[in-house]
Protein backbone atom coordinates (compact mmCIF):
# COMPACT_ATOMS: atom_id res chain seq x y z
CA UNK A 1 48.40 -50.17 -7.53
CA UNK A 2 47.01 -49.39 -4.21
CA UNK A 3 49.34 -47.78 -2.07
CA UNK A 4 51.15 -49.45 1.12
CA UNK A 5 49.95 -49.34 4.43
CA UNK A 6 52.25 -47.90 7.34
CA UNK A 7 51.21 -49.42 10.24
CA UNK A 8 52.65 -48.41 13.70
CA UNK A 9 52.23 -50.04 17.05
CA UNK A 10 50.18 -48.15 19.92
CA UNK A 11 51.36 -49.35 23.22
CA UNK A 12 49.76 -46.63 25.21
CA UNK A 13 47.45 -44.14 24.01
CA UNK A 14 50.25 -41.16 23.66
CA UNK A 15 51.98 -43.29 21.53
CA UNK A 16 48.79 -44.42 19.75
CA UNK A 17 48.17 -40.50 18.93
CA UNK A 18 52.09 -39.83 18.26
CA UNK A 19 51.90 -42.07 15.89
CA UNK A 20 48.91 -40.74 13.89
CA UNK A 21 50.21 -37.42 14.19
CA UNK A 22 53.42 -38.47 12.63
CA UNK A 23 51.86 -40.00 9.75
CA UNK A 24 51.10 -43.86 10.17
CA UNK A 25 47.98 -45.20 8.38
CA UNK A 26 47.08 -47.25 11.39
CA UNK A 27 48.02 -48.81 14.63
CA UNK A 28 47.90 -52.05 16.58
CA UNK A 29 47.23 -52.25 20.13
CA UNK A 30 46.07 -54.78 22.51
CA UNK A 31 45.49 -55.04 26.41
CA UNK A 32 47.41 -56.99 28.91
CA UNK A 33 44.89 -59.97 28.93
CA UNK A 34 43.68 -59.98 25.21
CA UNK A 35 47.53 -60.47 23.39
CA UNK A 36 50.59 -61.16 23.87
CA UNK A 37 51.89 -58.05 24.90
CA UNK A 38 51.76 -58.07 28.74
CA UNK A 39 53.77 -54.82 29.05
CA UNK A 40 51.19 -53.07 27.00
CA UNK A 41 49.91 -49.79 29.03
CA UNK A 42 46.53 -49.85 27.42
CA UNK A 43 43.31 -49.69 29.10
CA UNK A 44 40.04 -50.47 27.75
CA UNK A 45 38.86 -46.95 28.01
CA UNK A 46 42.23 -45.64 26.42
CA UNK A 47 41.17 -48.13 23.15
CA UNK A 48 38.22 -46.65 23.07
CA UNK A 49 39.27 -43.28 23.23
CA UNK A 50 42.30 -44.36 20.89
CA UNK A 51 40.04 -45.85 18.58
CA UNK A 52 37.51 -42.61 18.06
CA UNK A 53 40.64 -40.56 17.97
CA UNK A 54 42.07 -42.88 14.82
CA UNK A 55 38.72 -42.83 12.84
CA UNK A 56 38.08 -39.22 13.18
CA UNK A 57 41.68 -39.07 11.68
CA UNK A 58 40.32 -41.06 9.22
CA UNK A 59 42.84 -43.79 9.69
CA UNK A 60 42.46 -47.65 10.74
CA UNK A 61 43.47 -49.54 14.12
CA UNK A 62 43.49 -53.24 14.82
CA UNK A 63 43.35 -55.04 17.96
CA UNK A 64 45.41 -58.24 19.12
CA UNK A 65 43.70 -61.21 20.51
CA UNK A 66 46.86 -63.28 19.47
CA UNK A 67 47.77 -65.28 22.81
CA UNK A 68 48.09 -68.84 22.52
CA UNK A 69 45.39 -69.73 24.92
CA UNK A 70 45.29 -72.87 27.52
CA UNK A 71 41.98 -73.95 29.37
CA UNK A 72 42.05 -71.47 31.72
CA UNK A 73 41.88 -68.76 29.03
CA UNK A 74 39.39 -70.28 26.79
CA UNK A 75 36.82 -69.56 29.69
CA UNK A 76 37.48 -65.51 29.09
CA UNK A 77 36.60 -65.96 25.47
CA UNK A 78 33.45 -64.93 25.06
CA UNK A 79 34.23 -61.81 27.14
CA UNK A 80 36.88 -61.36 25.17
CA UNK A 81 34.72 -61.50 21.91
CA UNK A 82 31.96 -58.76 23.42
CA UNK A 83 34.62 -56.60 24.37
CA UNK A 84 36.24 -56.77 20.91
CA UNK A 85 32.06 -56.16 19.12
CA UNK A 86 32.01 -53.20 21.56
CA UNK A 87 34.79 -51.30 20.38
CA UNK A 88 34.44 -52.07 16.65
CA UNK A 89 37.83 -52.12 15.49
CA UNK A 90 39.13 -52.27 11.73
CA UNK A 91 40.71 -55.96 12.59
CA UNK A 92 41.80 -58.12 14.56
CA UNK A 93 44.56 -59.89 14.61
CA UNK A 94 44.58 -64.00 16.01
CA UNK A 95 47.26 -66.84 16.03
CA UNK A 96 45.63 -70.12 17.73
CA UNK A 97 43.08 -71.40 15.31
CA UNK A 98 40.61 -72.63 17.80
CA UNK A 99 40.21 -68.53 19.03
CA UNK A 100 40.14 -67.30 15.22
CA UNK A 101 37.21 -70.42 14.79
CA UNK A 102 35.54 -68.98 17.95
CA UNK A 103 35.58 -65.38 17.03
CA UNK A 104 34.36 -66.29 13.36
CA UNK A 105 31.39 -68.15 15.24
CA UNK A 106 30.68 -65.29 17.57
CA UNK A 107 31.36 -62.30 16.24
CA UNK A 108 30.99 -62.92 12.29
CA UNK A 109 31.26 -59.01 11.23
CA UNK A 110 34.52 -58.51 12.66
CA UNK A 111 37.31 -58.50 10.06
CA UNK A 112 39.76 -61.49 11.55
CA UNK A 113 43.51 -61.08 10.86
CA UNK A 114 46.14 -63.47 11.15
CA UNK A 115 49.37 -63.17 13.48
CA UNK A 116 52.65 -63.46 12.63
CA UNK A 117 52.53 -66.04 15.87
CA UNK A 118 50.96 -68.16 13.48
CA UNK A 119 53.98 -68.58 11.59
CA UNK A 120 53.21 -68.05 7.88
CA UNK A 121 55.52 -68.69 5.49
CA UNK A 122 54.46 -69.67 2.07
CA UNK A 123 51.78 -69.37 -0.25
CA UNK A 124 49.88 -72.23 1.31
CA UNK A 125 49.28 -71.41 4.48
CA UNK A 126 47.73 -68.38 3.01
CA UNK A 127 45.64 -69.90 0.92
CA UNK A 128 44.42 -72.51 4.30
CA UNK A 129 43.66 -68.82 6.25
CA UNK A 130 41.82 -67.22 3.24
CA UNK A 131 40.18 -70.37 2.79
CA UNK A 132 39.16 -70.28 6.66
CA UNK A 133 37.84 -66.21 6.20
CA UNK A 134 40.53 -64.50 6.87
CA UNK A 135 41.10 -60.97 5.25
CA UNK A 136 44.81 -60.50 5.75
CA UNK A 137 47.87 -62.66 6.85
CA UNK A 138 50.64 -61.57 8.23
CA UNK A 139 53.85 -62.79 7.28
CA UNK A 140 57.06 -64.44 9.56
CA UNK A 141 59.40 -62.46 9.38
CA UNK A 142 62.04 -65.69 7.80
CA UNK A 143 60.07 -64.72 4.99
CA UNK A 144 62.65 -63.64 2.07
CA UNK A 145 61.56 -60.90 -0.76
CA UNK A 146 61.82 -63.83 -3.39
CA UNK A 147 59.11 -65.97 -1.32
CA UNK A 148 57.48 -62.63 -0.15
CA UNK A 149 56.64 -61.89 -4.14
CA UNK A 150 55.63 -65.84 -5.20
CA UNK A 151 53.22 -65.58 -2.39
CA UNK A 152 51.43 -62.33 -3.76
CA UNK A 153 51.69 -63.61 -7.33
CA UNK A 154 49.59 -66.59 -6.17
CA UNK A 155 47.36 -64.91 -3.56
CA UNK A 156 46.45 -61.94 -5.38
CA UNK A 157 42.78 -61.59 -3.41
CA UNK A 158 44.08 -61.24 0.10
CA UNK A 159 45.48 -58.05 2.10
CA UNK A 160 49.50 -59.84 2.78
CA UNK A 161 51.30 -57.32 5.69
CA UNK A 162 54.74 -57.84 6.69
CA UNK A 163 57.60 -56.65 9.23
CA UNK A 164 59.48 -53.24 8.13
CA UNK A 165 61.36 -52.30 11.10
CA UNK A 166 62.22 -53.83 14.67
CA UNK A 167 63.58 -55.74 17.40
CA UNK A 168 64.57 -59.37 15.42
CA UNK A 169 63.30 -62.79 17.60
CA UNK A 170 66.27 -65.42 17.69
CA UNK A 171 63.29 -68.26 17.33
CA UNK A 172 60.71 -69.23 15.04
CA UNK A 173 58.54 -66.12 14.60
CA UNK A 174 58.84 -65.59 18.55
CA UNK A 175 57.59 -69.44 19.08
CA UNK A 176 60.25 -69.51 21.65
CA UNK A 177 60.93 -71.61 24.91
CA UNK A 178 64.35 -70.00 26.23
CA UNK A 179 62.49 -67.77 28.37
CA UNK A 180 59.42 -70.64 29.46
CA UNK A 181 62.52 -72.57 30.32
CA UNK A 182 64.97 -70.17 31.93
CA UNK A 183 62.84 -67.61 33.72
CA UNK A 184 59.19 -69.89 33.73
CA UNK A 185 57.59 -66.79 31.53
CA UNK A 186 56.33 -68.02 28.37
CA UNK A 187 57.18 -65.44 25.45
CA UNK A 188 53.92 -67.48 23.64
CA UNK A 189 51.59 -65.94 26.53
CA UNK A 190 53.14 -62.43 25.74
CA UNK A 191 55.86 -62.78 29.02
CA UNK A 192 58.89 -62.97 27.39
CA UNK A 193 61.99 -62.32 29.45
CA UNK A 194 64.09 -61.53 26.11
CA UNK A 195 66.92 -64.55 27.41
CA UNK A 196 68.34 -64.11 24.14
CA UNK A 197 69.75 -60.28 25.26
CA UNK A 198 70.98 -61.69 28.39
CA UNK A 199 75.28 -61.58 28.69
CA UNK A 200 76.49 -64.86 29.24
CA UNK A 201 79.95 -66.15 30.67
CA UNK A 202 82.33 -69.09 29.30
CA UNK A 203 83.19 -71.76 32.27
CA UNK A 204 85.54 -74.71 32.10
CA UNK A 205 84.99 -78.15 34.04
CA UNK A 206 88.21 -79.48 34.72
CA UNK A 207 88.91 -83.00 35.08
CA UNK A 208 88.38 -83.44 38.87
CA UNK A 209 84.63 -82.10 38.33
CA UNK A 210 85.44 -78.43 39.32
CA UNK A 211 83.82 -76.03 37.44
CA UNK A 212 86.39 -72.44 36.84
CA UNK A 213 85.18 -69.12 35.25
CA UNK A 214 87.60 -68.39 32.82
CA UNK A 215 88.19 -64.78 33.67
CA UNK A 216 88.83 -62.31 30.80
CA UNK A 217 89.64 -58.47 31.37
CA UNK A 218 91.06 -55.88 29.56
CA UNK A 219 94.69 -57.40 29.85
CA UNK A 220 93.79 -60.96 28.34
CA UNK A 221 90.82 -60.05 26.48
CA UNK A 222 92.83 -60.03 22.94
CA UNK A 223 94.62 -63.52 23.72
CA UNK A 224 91.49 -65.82 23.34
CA UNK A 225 89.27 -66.71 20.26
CA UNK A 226 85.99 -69.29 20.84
CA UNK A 227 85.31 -71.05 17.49
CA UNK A 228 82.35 -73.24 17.42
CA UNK A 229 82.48 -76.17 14.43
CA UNK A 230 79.87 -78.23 13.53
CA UNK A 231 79.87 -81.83 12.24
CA UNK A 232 79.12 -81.46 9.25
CA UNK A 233 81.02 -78.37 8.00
CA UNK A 234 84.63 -79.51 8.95
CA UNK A 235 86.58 -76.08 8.97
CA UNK A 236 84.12 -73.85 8.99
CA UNK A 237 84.58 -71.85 12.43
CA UNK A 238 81.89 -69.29 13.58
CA UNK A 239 83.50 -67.23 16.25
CA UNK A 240 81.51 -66.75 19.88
CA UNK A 241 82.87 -63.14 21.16
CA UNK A 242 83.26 -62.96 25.04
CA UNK A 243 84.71 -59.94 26.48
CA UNK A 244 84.85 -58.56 30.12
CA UNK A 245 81.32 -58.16 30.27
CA UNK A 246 80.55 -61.60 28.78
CA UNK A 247 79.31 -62.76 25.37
CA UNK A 248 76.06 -62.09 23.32
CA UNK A 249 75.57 -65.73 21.40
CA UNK A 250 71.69 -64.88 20.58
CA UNK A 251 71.24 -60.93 19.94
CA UNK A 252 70.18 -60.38 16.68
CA UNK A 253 70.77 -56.93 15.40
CA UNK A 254 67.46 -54.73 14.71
CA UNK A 255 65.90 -55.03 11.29
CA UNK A 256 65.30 -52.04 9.20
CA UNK A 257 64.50 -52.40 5.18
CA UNK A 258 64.08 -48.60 4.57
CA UNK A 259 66.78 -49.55 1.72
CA UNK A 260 64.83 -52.47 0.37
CA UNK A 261 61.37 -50.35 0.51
CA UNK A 262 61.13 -50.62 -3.09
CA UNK A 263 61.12 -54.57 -3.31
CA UNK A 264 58.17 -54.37 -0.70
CA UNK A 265 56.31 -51.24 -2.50
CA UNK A 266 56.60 -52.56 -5.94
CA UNK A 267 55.09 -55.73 -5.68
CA UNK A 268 52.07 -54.33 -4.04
CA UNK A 269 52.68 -55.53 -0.31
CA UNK A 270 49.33 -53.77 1.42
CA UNK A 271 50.53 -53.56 4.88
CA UNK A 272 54.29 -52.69 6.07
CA UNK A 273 55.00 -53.11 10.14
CA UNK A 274 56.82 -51.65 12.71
CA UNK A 275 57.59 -53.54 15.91
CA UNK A 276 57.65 -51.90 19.34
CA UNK A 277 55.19 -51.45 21.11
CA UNK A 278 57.28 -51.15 24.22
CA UNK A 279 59.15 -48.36 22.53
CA UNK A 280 59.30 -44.45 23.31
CA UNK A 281 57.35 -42.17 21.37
CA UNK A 282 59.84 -40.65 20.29
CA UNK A 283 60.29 -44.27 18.62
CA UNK A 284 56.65 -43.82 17.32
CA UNK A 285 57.67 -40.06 16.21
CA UNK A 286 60.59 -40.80 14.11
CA UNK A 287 60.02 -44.07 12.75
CA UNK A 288 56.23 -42.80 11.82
CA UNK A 289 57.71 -39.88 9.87
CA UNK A 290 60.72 -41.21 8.36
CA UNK A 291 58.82 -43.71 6.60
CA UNK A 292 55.96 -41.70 5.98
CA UNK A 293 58.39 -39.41 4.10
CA UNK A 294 60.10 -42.26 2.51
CA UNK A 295 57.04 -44.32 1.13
CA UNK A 296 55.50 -40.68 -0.23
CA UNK A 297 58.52 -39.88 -2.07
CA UNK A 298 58.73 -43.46 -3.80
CA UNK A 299 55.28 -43.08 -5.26
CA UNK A 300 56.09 -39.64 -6.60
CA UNK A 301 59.12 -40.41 -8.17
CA UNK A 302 60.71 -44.14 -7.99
CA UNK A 303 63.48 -43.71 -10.25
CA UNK A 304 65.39 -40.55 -8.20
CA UNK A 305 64.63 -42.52 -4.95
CA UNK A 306 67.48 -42.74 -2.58
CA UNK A 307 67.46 -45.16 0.59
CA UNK A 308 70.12 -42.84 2.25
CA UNK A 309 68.37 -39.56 2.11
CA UNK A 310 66.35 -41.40 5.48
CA UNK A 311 69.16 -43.28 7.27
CA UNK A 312 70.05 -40.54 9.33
CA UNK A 313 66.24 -39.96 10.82
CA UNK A 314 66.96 -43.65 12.00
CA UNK A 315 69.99 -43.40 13.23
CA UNK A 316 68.40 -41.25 15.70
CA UNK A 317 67.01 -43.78 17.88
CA UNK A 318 68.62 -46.19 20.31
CA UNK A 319 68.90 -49.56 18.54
CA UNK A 320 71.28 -52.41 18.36
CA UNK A 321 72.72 -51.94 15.07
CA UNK A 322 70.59 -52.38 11.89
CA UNK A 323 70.01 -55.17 9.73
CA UNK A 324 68.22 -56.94 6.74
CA UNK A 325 66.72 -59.32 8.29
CA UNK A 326 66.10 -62.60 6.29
CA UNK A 327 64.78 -60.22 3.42
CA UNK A 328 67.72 -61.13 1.25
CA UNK A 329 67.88 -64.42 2.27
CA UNK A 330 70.34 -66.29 4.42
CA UNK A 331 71.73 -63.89 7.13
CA UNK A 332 75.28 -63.16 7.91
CA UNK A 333 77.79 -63.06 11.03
CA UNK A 334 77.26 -59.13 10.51
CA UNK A 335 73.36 -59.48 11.32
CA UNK A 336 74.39 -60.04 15.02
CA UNK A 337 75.76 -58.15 17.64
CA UNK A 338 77.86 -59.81 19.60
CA UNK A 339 79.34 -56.97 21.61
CA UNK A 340 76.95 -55.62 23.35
CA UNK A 341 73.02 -56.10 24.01
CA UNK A 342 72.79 -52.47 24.84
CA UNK A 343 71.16 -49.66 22.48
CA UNK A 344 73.00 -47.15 21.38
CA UNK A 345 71.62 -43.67 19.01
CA UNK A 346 72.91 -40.47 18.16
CA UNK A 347 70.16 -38.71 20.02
CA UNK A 348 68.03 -39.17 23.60
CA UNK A 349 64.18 -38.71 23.81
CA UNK A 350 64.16 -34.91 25.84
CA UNK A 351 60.07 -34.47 25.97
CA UNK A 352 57.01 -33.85 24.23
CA UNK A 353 54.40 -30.99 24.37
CA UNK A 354 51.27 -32.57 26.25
CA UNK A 355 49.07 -29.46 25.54
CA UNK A 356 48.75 -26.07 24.95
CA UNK A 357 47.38 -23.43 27.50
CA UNK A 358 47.32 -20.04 25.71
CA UNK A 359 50.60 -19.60 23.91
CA UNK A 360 52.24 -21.14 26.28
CA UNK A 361 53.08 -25.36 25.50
CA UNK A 362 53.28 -27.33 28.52
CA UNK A 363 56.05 -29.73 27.68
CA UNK A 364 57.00 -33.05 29.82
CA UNK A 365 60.64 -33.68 30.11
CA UNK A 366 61.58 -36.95 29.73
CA UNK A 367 65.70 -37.02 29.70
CA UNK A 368 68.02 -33.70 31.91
CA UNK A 369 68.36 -30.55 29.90
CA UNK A 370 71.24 -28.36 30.71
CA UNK A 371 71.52 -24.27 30.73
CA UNK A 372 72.72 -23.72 27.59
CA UNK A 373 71.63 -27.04 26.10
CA UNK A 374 69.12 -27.04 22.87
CA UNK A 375 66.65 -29.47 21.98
CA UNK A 376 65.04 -30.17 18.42
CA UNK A 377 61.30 -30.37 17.56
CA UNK A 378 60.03 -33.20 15.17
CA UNK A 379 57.81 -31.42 12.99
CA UNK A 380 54.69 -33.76 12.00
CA UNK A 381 54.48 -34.01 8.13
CA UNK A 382 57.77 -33.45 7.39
CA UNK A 383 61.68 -34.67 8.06
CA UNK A 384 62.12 -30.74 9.55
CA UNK A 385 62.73 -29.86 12.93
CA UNK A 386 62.83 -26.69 14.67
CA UNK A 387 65.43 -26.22 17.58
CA UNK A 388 65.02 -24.47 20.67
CA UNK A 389 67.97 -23.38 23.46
CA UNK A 390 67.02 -23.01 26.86
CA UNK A 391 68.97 -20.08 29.77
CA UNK A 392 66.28 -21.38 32.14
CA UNK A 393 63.79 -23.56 32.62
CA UNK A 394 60.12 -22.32 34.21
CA UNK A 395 58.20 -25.44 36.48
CA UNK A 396 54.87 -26.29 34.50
CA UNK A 397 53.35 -26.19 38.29
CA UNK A 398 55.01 -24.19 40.76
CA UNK A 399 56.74 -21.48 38.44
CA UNK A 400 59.88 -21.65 39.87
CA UNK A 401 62.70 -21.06 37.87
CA UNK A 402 66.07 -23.36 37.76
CA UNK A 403 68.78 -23.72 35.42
CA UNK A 404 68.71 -27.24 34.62
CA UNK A 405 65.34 -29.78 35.13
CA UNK A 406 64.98 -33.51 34.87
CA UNK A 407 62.69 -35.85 33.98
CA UNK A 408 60.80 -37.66 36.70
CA UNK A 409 57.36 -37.66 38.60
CA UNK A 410 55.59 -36.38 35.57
CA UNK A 411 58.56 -32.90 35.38
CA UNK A 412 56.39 -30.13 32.83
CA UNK A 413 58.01 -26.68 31.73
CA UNK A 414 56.54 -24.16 30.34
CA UNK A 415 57.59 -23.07 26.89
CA UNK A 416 55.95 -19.39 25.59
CA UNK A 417 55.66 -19.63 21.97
CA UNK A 418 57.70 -16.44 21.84
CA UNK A 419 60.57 -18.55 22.65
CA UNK A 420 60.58 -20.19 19.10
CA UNK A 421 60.59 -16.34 17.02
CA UNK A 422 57.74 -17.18 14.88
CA UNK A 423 54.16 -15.98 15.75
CA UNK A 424 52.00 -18.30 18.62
CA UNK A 425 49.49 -19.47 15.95
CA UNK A 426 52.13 -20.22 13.77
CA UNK A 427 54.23 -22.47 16.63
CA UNK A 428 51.36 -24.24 17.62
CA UNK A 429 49.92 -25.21 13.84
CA UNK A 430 53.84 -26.10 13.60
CA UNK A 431 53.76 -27.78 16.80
CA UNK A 432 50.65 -29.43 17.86
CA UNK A 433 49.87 -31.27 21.23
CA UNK A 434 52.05 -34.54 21.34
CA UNK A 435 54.90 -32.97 19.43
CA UNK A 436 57.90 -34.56 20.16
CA UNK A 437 61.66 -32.83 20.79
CA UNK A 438 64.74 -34.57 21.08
CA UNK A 439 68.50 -34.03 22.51
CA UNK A 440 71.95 -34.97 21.41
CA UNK A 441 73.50 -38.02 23.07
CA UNK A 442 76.36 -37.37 24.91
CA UNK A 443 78.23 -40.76 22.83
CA UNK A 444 82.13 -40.74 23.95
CA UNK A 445 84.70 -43.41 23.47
CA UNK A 446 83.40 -47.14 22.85
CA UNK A 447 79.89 -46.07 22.85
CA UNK A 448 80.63 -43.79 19.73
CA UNK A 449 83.48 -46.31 18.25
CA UNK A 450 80.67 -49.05 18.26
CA UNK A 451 78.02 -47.02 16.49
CA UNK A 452 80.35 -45.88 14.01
CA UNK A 453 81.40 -49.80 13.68
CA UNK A 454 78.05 -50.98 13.20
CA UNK A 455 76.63 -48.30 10.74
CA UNK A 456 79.69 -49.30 8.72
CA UNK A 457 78.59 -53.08 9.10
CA UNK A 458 75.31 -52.02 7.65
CA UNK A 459 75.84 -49.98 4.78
CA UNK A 460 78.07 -53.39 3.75
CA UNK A 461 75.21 -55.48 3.83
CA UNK A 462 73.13 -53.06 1.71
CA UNK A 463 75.42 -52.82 -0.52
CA UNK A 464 76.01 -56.16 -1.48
CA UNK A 465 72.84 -56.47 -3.34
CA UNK A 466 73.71 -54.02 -5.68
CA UNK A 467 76.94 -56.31 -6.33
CA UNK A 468 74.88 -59.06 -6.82
């Protein structure tokens, strides 16, 4: 069986070497006006750059051309298509048919991919894409493991990738129109305004035609339930959760199937995904590795493998509380998070080394350190870290010494390798440039009480498949 794919997003060329570093197979990255990631801080030099970088680590990268396009984009096409023959990528990935037809005309040796945007969801529509010369299809993410493995049963000859880890989309494999309709920025041209995260607030319209916010505070907030019913499951109530801050109808939890791996390694899936590009590299760093770790440690030994010797890695980032996804099949009230559309992790991004001059590293802060505070290094190739306290911290530029720093305006210390009690050449194999380091989050109260909550929410919908 030929081993599974880890592929991490790239949405700025750090990130697009943190990832490498940390052990993805390959990346995806796009610019602004190529796909549908309009955030995406990607230049065309930085691809190119990004993409010599990835093959001299002998690893893959695949670009996005996966807008929907109207007439005023078709006329950039064939720019579009030269740009893509210039950089040579390993693939690239389309949703509107008309732009996969036009890049198969125009630029035949490129390897053409097809977007989850394109919503495919059975064993069909793969066949119509392999059919039309495409090498791999990505799957929706409503795709459930039991349709997941009858669609690589009967479409054995083409590379199948699907979604591991990431922000879930409320709508139809992203096809969405809340945001067109709401905020006139069409998530389907990559300008998605995320409406579905937005707080909303309960009003009542009395009889008279007066409209009155029904105000809820800490006082009332345990006197009111909203039950929605629908017509045609009489008794059924799903429960809409408003508190002082308003209510969260659409916000999916974040999917993660580290404990499902397995299903998705054993029946041969070639490509497994990350989401979020707009994400932190620490993001890249610690989703990269835990994974990497994870997927290794299946092959060698399936039988001892154990889903929660990775959860905590995870747990590490800011996220919205974890779920299956449709993986399992039909999702539960505990796959949303109605309380709050905020993320919430265990630990904070603090910096990452940008380069080494001498044996000094030249580390940018990204999040305050403290006198007295430590931080912990994410060592690449493993799930090790090596932590380092600070007395004082020495400015990259000016050398002037102050007890606490903060991120901002590009903020560099300087970190001697002496620092870490091991010899220089041993701290920087250890720690190489774009090493990541991370702090503790200073979780009190709610914040904490709500990550506790939803970790238990999780580990009860992982669990229920071993019931089953």
């Amino acid at each position: 069986m030929a081993k599974s794919e880890l592929l991490l997003p790239a949405g700025s060329l750090v990130k697009l070497k943190t990832a490498i570093l940390y052990g993805a197979d390959a990346v995806y990255a796009g610019t602004p006006d190529m796909s549908l990631r309009t955030q995406s801080k990607i230049s065309l030099e930085d691809l190119e750059e990004g993409i010599k970088f990835v093959h001299e680590h002998g690893k893959k990268i695949y670009l996005t051309l996966n807008l929907f396009i109207h007439n005023r984009e078709a006329e950039k096409l064939p720019q579009f298509v030269e740009t893509l023959r210039h950089l040579q990528p390993d693939g690239v990935l389309i949703a509107d048919p008309g732009v996969f037809q036009f890049v198969k005309e125009n630029a035949p040796e490129l390897n053409l991919f097809v977007s989850t945007q394109a919503n495919i969801c059975s064993w069909p529509a793969v066949k119509f894409w392999q059919n039309q010369g495409a090498k791999l299809c990505v799957l929706g993410r409503e795709v459930t493991y039991e349709e997941m493995k009858e669609i690589r049963q009967k479409c054995p000859d083409i590379l199948l990738e699907c979604f591991m880890h990431g922000a879930m989309c409320m709508s139809y494999s992203g096809r969405c129109l809340i945001s067109n309709y709401l905020a006139d920025r069409s998530a389907n041209q990559g300008k998605c305004a995320h409406c579905c995260r937005w707080h909303y607030k309960l009003h009542l319209r009395l009889k008279d035609g007066s409209v009155k916010e029904l105000l809820i505070d800490e006082h009332n907030k345990d006197s009111f339930e909203f039950l929605l019913e629908e017509e045609f499951r009489p008794g059924e109530y799903y429960e809409i959760i408003e508190d002082e801050h308003g209510g969260y109808l659409l916000n999916s939890k974040d999917m993660c199937l580290l404990p499902r791996l397995p299903d998705l390694l054993s029946i041969g899936m070639d490509s497994l995904k990350v989401e979020g590009r707009n994400k932190t590299e620490y993001y890249a760093a610690i989703v990269a590795r835990t994974y990497r770790q994870a997927i290794d440690d299946w092959y060698k030994n399936p039988q001892a493998w154990n889903w929660q010797n990775y959860m905590d890695e995870l747990y590490t980032l800011q996220n919205r509380g974890y779920c299956l996804g449709f993986h399992d099949g039909k999702l539960t009230e505990i796959s949303q998070n109605y309380e709050y559309t905020r993320t919430l992790g265990d630990w904070l991004f603090a910096g990452s080394i940008i380069e080494w001059q001498g044996d000094e590293a030249i580390f940018e802060i990204r999040n305050y350190i403290n006198q007295g505070e430590f931080i912990e290094f994410l060592l690449p190739g493993s799930l090790e870290n090596l932590r380092l306290s600070f007395e004082e911290f020495i400015d990259a530029d000016s050398g002037e010494i102050t007890p606490r720093v903060s991120a901002g305006q590009n903020k560099k210390i300087r970190i001697p390798a002496a620092a870490f009690g091991k010899p220089a050449e041993e701290i920087k194999k250890l720690l190489p440039q774009y090493s990541i380091a991370r702090k503790p989050a200073p979780l009190q109260g709610a914040n904490r009480e709500f990550l506790r909550h939803k970790k238990a929410e999780y580990q009860i919908l992982c669990n229920k498949k071993a019931e089953n």
